[in-house]
Protein backbone atom coordinates (compact mmCIF):
# COMPACT_ATOMS: atom_id res chain seq x y z
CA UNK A 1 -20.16 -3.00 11.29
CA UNK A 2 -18.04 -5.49 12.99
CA UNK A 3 -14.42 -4.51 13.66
CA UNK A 4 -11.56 -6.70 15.29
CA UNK A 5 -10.12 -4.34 17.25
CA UNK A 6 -10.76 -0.79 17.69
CA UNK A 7 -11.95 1.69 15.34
CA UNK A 8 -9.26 2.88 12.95
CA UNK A 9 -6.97 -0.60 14.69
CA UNK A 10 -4.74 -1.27 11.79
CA UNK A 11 -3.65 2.45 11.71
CA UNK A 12 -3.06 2.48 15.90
CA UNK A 13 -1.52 -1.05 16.02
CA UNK A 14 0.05 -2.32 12.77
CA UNK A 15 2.75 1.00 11.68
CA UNK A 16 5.43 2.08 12.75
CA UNK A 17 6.16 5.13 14.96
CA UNK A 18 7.49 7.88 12.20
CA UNK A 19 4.66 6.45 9.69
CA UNK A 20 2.81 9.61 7.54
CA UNK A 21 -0.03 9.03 4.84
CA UNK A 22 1.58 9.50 1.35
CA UNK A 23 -1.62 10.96 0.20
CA UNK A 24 -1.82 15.16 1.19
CA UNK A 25 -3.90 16.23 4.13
CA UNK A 26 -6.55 17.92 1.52
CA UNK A 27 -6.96 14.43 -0.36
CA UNK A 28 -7.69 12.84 2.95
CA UNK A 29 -11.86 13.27 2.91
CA UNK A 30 -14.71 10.86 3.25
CA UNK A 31 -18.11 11.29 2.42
CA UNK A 32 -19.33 14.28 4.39
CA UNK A 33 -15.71 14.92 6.55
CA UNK A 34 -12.39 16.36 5.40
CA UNK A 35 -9.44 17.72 6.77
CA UNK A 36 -10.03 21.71 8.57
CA UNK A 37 -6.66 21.82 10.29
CA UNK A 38 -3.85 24.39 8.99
CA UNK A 39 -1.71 22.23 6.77
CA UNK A 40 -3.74 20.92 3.72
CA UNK A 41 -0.55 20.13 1.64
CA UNK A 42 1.29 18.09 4.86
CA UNK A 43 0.98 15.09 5.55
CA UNK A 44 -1.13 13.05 8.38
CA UNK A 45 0.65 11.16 11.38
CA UNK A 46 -0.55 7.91 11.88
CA UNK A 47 -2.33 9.47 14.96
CA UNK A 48 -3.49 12.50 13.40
CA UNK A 49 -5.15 9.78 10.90
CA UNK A 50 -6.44 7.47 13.23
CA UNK A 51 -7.49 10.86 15.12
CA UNK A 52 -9.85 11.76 11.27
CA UNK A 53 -11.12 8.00 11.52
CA UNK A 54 -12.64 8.49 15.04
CA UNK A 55 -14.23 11.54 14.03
CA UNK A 56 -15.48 10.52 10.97
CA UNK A 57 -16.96 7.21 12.75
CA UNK A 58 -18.51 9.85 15.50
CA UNK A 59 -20.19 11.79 13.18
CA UNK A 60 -21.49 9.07 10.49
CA UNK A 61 -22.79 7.66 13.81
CA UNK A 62 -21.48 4.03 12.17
CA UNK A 63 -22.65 1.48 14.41
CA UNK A 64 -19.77 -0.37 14.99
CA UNK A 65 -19.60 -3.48 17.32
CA UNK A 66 -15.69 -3.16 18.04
CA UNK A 67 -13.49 -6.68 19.77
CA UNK A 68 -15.66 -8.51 17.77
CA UNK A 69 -13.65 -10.81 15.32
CA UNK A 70 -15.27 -13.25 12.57
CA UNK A 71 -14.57 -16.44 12.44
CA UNK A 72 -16.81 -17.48 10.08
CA UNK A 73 -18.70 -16.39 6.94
CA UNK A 74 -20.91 -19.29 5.69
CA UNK A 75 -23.67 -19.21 3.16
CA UNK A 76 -27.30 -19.79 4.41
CA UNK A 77 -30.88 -20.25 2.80
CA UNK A 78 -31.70 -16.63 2.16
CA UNK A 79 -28.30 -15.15 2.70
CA UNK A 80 -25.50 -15.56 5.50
CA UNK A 81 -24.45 -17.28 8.34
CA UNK A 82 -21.58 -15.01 10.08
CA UNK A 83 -20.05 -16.53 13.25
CA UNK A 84 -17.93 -14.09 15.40
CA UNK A 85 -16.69 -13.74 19.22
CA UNK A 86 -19.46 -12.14 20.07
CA UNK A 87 -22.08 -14.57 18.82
CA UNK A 88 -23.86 -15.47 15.65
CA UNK A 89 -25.34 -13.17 13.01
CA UNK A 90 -27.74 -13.86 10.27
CA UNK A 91 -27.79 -11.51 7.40
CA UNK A 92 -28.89 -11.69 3.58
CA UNK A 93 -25.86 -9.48 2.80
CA UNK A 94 -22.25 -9.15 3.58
CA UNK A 95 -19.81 -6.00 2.65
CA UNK A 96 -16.03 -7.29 3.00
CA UNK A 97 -13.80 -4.10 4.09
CA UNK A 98 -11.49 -5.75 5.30
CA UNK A 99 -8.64 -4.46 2.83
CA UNK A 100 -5.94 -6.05 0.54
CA UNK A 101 -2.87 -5.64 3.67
CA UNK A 102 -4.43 -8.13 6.25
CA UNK A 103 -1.10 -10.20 6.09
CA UNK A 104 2.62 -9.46 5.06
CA UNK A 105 4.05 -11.60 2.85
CA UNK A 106 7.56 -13.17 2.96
CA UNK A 107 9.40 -15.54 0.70
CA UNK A 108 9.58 -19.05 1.54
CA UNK A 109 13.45 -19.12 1.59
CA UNK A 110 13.00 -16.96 4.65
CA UNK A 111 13.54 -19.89 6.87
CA UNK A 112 16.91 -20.86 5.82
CA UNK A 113 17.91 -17.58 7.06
CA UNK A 114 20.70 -18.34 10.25
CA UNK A 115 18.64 -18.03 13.45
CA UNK A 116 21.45 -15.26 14.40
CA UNK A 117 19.68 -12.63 12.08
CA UNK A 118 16.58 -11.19 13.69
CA UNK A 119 13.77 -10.82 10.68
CA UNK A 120 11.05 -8.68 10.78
CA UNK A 121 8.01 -7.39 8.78
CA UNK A 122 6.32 -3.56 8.61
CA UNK A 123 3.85 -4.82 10.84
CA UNK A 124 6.66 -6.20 13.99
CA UNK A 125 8.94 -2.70 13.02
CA UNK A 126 8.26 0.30 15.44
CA UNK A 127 11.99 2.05 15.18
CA UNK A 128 15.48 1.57 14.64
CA UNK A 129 16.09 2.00 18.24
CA UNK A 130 14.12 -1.36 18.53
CA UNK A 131 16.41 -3.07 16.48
CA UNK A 132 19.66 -5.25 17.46
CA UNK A 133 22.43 -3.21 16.84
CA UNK A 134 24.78 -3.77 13.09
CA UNK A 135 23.32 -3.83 9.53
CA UNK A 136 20.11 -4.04 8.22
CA UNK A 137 18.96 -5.56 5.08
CA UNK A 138 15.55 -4.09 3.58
CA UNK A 139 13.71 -6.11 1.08
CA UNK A 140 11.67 -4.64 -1.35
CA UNK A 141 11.64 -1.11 -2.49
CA UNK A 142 8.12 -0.01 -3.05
CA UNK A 143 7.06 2.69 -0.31
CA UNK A 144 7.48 0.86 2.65
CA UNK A 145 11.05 -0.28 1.63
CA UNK A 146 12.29 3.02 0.25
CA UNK A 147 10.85 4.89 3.65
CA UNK A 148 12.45 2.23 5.76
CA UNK A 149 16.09 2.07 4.58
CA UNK A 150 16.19 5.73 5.01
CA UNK A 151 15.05 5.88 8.55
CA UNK A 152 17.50 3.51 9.52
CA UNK A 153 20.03 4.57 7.22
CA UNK A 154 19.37 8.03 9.22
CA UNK A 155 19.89 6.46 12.49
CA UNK A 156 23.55 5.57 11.64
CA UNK A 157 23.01 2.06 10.61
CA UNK A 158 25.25 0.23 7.35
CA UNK A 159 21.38 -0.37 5.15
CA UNK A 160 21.26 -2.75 2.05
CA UNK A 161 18.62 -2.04 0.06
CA UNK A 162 17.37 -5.69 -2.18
CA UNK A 163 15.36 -3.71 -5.10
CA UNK A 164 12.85 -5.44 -7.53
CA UNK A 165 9.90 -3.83 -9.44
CA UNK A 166 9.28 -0.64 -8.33
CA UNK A 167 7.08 2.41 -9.56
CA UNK A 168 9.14 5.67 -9.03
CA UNK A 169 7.62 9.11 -8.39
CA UNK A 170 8.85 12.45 -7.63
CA UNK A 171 6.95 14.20 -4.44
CA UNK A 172 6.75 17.60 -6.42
CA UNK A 173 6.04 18.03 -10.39
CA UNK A 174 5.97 21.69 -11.80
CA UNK A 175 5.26 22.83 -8.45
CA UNK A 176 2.54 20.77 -7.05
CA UNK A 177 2.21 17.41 -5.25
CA UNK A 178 2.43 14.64 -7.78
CA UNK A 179 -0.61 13.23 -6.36
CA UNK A 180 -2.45 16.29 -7.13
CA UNK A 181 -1.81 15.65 -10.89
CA UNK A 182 -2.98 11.97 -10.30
CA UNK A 183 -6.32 13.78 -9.16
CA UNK A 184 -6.73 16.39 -11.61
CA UNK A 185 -5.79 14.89 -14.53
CA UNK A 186 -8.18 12.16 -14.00
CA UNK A 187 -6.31 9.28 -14.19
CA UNK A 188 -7.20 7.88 -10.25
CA UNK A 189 -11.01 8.00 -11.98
CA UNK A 190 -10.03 5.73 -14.94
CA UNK A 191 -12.34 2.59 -13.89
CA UNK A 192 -11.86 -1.13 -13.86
CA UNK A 193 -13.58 -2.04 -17.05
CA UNK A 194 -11.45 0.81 -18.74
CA UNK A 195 -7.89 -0.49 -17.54
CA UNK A 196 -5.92 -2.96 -20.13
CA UNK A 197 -4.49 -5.01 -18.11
CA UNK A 198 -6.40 -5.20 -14.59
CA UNK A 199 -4.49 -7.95 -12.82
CA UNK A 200 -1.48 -6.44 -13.44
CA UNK A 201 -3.16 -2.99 -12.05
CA UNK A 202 -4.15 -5.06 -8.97
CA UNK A 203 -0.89 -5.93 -8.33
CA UNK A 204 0.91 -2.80 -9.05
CA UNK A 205 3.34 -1.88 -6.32
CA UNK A 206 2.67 1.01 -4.31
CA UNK A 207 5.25 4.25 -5.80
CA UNK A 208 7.94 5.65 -4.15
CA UNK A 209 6.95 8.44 -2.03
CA UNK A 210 7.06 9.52 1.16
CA UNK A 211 5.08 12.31 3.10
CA UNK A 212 7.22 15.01 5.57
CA UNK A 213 6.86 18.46 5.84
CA UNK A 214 9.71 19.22 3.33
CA UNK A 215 7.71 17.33 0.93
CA UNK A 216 10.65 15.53 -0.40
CA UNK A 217 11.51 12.93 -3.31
CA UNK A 218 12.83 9.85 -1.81
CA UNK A 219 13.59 7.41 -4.75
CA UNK A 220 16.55 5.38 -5.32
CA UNK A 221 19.25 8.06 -6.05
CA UNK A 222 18.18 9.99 -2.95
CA UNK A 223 19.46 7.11 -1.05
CA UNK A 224 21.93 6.20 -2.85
CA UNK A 225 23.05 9.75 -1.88
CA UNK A 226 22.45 8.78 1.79
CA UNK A 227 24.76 5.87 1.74
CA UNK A 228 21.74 3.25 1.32
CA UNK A 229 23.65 0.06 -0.64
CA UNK A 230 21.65 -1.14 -3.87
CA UNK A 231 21.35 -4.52 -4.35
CA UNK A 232 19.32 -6.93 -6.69
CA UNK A 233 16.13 -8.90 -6.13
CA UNK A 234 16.59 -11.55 -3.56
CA UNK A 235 16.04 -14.68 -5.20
CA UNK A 236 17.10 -17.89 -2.97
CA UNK A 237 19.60 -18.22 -0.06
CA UNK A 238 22.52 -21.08 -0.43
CA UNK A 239 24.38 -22.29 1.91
CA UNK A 240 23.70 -19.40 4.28
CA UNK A 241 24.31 -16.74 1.41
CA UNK A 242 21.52 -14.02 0.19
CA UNK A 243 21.67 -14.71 -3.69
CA UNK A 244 20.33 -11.30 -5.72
CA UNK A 245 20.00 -11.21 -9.06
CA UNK A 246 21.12 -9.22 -11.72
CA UNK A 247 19.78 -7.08 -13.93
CA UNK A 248 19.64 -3.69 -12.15
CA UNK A 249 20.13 -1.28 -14.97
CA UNK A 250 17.01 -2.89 -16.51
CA UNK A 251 15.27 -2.73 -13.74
CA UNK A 252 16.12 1.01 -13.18
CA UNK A 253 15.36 2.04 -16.96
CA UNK A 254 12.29 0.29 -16.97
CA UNK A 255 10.84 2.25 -13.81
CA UNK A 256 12.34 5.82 -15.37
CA UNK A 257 10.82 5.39 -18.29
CA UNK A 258 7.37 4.63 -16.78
CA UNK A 259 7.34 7.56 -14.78
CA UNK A 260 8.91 10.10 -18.08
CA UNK A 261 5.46 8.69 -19.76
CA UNK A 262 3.71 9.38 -16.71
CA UNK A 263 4.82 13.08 -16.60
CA UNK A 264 4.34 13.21 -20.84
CA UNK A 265 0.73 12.12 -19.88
CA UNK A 266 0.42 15.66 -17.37
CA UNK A 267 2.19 17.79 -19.46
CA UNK A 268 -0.22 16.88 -22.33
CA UNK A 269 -3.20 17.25 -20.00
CA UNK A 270 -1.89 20.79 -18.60
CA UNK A 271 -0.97 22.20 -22.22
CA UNK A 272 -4.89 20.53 -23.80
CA UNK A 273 -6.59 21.81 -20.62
CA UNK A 274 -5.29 25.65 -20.42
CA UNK A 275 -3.62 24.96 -16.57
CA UNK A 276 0.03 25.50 -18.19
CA UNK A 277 -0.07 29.14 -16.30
CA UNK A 278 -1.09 27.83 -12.98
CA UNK A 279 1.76 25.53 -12.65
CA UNK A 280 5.78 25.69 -13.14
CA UNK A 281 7.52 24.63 -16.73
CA UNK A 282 7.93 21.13 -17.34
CA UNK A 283 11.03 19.28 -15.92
CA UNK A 284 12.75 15.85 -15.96
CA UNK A 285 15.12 13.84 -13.17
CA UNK A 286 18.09 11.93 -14.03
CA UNK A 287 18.18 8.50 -14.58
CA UNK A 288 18.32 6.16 -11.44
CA UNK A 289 22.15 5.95 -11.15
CA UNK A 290 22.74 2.49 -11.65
CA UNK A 291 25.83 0.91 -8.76
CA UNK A 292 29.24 0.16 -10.51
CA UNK A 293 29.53 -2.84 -9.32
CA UNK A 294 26.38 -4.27 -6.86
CA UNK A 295 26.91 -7.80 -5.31
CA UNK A 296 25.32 -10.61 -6.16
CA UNK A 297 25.46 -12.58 -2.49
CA UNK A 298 25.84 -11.76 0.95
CA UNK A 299 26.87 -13.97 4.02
CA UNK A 300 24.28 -14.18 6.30
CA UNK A 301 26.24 -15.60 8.79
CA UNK A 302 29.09 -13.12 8.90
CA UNK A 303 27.60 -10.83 11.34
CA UNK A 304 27.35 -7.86 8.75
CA UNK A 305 23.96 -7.87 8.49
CA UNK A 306 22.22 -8.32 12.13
CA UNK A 307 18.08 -7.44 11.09
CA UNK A 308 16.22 -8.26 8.26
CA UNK A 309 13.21 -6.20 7.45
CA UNK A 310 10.83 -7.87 4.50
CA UNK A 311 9.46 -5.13 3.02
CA UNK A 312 7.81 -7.27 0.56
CA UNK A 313 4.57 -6.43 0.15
CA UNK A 314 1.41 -7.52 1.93
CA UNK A 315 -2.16 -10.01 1.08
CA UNK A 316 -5.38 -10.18 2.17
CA UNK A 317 -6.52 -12.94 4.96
CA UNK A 318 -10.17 -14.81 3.99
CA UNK A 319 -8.92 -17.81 5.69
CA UNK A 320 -12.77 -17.06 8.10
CA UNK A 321 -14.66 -16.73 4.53
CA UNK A 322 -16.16 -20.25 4.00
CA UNK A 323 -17.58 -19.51 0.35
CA UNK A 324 -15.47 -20.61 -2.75
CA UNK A 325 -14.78 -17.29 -3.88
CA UNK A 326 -11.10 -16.70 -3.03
CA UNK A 327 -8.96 -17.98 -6.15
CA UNK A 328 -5.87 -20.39 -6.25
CA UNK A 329 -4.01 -17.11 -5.94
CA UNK A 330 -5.81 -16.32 -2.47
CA UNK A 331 -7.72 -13.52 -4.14
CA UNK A 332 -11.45 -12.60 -4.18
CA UNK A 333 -13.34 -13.52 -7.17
CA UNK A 334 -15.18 -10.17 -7.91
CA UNK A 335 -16.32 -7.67 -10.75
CA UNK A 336 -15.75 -3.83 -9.33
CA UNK A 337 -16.56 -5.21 -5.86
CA UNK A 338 -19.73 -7.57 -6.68
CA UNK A 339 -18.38 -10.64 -5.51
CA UNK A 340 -18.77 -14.26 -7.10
CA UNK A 341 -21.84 -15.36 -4.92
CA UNK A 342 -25.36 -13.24 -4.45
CA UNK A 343 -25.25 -11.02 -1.74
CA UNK A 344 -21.44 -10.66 -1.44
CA UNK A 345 -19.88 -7.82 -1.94
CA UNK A 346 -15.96 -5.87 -1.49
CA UNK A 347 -14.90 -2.58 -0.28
CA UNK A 348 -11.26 -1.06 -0.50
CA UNK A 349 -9.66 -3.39 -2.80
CA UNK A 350 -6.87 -2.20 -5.28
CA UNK A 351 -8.36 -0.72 -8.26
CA UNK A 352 -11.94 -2.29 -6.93
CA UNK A 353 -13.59 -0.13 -9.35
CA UNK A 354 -11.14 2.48 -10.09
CA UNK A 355 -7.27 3.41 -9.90
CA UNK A 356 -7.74 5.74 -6.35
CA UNK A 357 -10.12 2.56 -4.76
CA UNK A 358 -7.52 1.93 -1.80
CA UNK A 359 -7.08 5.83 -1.12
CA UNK A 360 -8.70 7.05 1.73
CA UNK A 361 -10.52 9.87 -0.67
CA UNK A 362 -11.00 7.13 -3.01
CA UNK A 363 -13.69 5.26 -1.26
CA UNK A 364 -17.11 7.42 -1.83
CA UNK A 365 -17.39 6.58 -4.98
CA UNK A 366 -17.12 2.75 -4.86
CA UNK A 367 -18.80 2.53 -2.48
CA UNK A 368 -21.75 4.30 -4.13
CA UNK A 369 -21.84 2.05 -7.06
CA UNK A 370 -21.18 -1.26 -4.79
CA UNK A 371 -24.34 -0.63 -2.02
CA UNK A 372 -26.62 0.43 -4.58
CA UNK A 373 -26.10 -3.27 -6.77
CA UNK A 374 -26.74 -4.47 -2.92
CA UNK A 375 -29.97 -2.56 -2.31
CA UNK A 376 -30.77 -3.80 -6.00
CA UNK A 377 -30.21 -7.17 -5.13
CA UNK A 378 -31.87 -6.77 -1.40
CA UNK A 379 -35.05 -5.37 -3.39
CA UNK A 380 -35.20 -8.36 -5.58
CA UNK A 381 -35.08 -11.02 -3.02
CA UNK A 382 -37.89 -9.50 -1.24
């Protein structure tokens, strides 16, 4: 196992400070370790999760060479060539675990921003305290964005919020986590070759949640409540002017009704399975409250907004994988992890080979079905 930095390295080096899993602390297992400590519905600190990855790593007794980085992945005669800072290795087989967030992503327009605004990505923010003082503009309102614009709306700071597609959540339903009904109702088990639409699964953006030990909903009207500012997508900048589109209320109904058919779907599976008793009645939230009047530009240049934060979702970085099997897209070329050339093979991809794939708890089972096509394939070449 080769690893860049150190073991658990994008959790120790690549969040910021007040960072908590979204996922509760008695979904976090792996195959053989789970959490023991006294708060199974809270959620982990980025050290108490880097803290689970070390022992984990201890006890699997994973051989991991860590500081080594690859530079190169090459096919050979029976298999592959893998060049890395620590030397070459030859191996008939290669597991990619590298995950889908290697990279954030940022709109090209982001360099005719004035030089006077400081941007940022997740990956440069630690806290507001790090930030030049005045306004901050948040891009993107998945879970980074929403978790974002309320720390630093917290911290006294004037926040605009630039919203696109977004999948909202509540924290709780009838009682219990809503990632709890994700589990039990069996929808994170629905696999690849069952979903409709699987590029559009791929791509979905991460919901609207956040993990603290209130066990909160932070969605759009909760900061709206704090004073956040809603604007449109951001789509160009002229003549030193954010440009956001319109088309908020649409964007708000379509994400409310997604999640009432979400809640439809575990109401149905509570009533057909008999759990009705074991939870609270069925309830519904109000409609994202939609601004009477958002703006549709913003002078960069005026000094209102001093820090831009693009929370605008993340890709994967094969730019060291020398085998055509990355798309025009940048993305791997696979089926449920077997990749498009013998002997290659993906770990930890979204919806790899089922909905929960990039969930810590999620990876067991993938990775089951994935290593034993490789033994399969290891047996055949022999």
């Amino acid at each position: 196992m080769l690893e860049r930095g150190e073991v658990a390295n994008s959790w120790r080096r690549e969040r910021w400070d007040s960072l908590r899993l979204l996922t509760p602390n008695w979904q976090s297992r792996l195959p053989g370790h789970h959490y023991e400590g006294p708060d199974p519905d809270g959620y982990m600190t980025m050290g108490e999760v880097v803290e689970f990855i070390e022992r984990f790593a201890a006890v699997a007794r994973a051989p991991v060479r860590t500081g080594t980085n690859v530079t190169s992945v090459r096919r050979a005669d029976d298999g592959y060539r893998v060049t890395t800072s620590g030397g070459e290795i030859h191996c008939r087989a290669v597991v990619i675990a590298s995950g889908a967030c290697n990279q954030p992503t940022v709109p090209r327009f982001a360099d005719a921003v004035p030089a006077s605004v400081t941007q940022l990505t997740p990956f440069g923010y630690r806290s507001p305290s790090e930030l030049p003082d005045g306004g901050v503009l948040v891009v993107g309102a998945s879970a980074t964005g929403v978790q974002l614009a309320a720390e630093l709306r917290r911290s006294g700071r004037p926040v605009i919020l630039s919203v696109g597609e977004h999948v909202r959540l509540p924290r709780l339903y009838r009682g219990r986590d809503v990632l709890w009904w994700m589990d039990a109702s069996g929808i994170w088990d629905q696999r690849h070759d069952e979903v409709d639409d699987l590029t559009r699964a791929r791509r979905l953006p991460s919901p609207q949640l956040v993990g603290t030990p209130e066990r909160g909903t932070l969605d759009l009207n909760a900061l709206t409540a704090m004073g956040v500012e809603l604007v449109g997508r951001w789509a160009a900048v002229r003549d030193g002017k954010a440009l956001f589109s319109g088309g908020l209320r649409n964007v708000f109904s379509l994400a409310d009704l997604k999640m009432r058919r979400l809640l439809d779907t575990f109401d149905d599976w509570a009533k057909e399975h008999g759990r009705d008793a074991e939870v609270d009645p069925p309830e519904r939230f109000a409609p994202t409250h939609v601004p009477e009047s958002a703006r549709w530009q913003l002078d960069l240049a005026s000094g209102e907004i001093r820090t831009i934060v693009w929370a605008t979702g993340y890709r994967p970085d094969y730019g060291w994988l020398d085998v055509p099997v990355v798309d025009e897209k940048g993305r791997l070329r696979h089926e449920g992890g077997v990749v498009d050339s013998p002997g290659l093979y993906a770990l930890g991809l979204p919806v790899l080979r089922r909905r929960k794939s990039t969930f810590i708890h999620g990876i067991e089972d993938d990775a089951g079905e994935v290593i034993d096509h490789l033994t399969r394939h290891l047996a055949g070449n022999r």
